[in-house]
C-alpha atoms as a PDB file:
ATOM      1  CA  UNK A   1       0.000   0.000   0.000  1.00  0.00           C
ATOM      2  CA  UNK A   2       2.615   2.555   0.816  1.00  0.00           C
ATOM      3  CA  UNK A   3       4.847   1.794  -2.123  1.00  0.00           C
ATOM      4  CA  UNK A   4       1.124   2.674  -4.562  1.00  0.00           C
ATOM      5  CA  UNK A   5       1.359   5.839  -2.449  1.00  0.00           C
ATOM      6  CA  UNK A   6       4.915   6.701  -3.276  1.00  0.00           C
ATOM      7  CA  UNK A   7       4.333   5.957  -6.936  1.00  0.00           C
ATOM      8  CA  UNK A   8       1.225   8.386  -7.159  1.00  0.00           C
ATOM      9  CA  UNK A   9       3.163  10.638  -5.258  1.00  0.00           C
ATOM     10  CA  UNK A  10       6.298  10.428  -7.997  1.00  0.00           C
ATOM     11  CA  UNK A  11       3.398  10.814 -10.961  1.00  0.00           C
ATOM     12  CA  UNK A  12       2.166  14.080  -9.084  1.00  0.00           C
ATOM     13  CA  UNK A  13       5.400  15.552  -8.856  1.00  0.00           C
ATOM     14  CA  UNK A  14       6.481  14.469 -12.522  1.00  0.00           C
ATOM     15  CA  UNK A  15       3.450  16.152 -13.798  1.00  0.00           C
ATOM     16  CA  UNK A  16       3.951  18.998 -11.785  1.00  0.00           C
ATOM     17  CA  UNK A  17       7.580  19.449 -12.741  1.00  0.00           C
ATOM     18  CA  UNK A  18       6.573  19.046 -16.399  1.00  0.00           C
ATOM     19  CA  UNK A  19       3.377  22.038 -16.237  1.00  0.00           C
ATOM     20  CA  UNK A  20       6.604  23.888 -14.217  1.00  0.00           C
ATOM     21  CA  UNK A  21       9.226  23.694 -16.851  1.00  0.00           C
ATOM     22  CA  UNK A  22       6.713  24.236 -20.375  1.00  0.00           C
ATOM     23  CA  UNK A  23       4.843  27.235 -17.926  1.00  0.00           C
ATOM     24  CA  UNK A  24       8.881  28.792 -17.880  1.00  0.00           C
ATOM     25  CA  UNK A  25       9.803  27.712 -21.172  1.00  0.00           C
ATOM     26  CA  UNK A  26       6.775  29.684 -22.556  1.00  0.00           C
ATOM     27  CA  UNK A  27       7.256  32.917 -20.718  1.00  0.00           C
ATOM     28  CA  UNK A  28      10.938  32.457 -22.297  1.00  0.00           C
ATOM     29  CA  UNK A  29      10.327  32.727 -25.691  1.00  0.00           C
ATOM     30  CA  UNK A  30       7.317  34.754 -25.573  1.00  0.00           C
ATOM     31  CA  UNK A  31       8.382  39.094 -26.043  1.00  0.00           C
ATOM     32  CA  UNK A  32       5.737  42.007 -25.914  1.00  0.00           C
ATOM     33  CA  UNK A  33       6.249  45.341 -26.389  1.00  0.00           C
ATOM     34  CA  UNK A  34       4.917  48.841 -26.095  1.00  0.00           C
ATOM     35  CA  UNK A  35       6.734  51.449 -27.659  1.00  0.00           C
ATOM     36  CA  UNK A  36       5.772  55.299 -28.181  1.00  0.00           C
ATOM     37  CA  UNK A  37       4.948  54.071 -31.934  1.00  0.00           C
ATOM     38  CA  UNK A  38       3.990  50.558 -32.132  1.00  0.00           C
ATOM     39  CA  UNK A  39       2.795  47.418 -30.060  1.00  0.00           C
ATOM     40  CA  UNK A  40       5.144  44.633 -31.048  1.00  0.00           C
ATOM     41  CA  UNK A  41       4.456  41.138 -29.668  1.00  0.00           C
ATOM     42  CA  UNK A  42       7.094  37.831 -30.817  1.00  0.00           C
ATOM     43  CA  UNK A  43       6.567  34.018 -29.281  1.00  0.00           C
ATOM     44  CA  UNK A  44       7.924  30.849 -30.391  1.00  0.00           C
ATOM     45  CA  UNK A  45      11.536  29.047 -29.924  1.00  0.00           C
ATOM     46  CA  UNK A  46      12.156  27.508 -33.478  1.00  0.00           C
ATOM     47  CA  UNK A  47       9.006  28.927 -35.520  1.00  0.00           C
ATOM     48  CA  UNK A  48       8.582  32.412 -34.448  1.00  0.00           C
ATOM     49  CA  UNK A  49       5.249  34.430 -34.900  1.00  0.00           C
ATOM     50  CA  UNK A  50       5.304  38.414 -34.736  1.00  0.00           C
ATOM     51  CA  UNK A  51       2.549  40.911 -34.944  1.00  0.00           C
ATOM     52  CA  UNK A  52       3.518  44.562 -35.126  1.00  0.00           C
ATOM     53  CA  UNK A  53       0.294  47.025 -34.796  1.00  0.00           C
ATOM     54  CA  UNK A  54       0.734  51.259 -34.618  1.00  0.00           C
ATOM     55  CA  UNK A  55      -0.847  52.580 -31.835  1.00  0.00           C
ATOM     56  CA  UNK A  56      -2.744  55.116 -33.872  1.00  0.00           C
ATOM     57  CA  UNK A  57      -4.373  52.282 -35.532  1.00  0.00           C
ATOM     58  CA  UNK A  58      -5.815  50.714 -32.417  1.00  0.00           C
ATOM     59  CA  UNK A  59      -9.117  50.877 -32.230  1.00  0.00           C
ATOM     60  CA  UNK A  60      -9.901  49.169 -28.782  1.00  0.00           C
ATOM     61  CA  UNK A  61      -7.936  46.864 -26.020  1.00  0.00           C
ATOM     62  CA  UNK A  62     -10.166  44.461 -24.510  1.00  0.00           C
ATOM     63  CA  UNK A  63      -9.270  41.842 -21.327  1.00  0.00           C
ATOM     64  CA  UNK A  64     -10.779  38.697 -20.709  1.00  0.00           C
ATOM     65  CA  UNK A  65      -9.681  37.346 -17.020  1.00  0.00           C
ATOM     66  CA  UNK A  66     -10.761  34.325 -14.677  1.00  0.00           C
ATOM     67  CA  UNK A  67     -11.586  34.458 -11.278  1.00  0.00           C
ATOM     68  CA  UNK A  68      -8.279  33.050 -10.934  1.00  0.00           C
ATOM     69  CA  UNK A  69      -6.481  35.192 -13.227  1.00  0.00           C
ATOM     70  CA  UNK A  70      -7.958  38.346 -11.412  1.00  0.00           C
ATOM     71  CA  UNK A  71      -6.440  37.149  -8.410  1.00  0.00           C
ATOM     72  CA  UNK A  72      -2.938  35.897  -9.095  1.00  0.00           C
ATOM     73  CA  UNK A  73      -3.043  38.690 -12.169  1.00  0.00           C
ATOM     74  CA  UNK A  74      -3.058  37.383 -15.464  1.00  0.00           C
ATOM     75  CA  UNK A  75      -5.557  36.807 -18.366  1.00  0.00           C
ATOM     76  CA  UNK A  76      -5.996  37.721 -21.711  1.00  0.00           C
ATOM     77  CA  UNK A  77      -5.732  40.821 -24.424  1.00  0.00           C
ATOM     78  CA  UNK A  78      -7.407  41.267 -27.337  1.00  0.00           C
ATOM     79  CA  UNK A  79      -6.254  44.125 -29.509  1.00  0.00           C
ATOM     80  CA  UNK A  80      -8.516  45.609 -32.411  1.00  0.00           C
ATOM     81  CA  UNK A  81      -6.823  47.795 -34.990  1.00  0.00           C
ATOM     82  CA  UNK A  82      -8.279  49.417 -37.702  1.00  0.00           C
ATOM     83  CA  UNK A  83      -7.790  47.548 -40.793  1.00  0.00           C
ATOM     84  CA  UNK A  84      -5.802  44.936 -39.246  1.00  0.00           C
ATOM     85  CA  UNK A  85      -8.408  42.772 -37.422  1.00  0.00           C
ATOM     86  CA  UNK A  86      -7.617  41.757 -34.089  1.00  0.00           C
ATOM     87  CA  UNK A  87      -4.642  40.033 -32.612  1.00  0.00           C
ATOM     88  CA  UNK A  88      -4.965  38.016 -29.230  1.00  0.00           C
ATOM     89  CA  UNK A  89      -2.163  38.156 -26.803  1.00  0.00           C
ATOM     90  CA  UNK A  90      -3.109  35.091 -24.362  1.00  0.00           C
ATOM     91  CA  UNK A  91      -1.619  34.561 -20.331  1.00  0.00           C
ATOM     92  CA  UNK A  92      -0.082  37.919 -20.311  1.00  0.00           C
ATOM     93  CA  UNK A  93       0.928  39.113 -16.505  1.00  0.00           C
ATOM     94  CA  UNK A  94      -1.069  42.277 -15.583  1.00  0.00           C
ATOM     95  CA  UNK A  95      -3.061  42.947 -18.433  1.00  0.00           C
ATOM     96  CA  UNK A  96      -5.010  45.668 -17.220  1.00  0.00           C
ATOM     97  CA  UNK A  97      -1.736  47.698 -16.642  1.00  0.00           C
ATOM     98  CA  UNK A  98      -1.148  46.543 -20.227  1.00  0.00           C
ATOM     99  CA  UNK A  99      -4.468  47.976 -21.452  1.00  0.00           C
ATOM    100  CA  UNK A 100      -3.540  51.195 -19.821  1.00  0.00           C
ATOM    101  CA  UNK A 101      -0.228  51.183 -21.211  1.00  0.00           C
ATOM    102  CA  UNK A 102      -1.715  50.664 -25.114  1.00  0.00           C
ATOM    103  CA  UNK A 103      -4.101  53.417 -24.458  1.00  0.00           C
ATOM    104  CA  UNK A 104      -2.875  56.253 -22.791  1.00  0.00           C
ATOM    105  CA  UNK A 105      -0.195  56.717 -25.402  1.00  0.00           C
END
């Protein structure tokens, strides 16, 4: 019985080391910026994907946040430009600090 217990107990702490680890590895590669002229936002290690959007054409910044993301501080961006559609930044930290950043500039 004990050595089941120790088992589960090595499973829990494998999975927990693995949601660790890809949880770092994505904040790694993952860059966003806000500069006086743009919004520039790059993720991925091998393939990389990159939106670049002028902050005079954004239209609106909208956040989308859990009860858990309003309490440890995370959650979801959406960013409408004109003529550009709408790029989703997802599991950003503090995006309503982020919102004000896009649109007090």
């Amino acid at each position: 019985m004990n050595l089941l217990w120790l088992i589960l107990s090595g499973l829990c702490a494998l999975v927990a080391a693995y949601w660790t680890f890809r949880a770092w590895f994505q904040r790694w590669t993952i860059e966003t910026d806000v500069t006086n002229i743009r919004v520039v936002h790059k993720q991925g290690f091998i393939t990389r994907d990159t939106f670049e959007m002028n902050l005079d054409k954004v239209e609106s910044v909208d956040v989308a946040q859990s009860i858990a993301g309003r309490i440890f501080g995370f959650g979801d961006v959406t960013i409408r430009g004109v003529g550009d559609g709408e790029k989703k930044i997802a599991m950003i930290a503090q995006p309503l600090a982020f919102r004000n950043t896009i649109t007090t500039r």
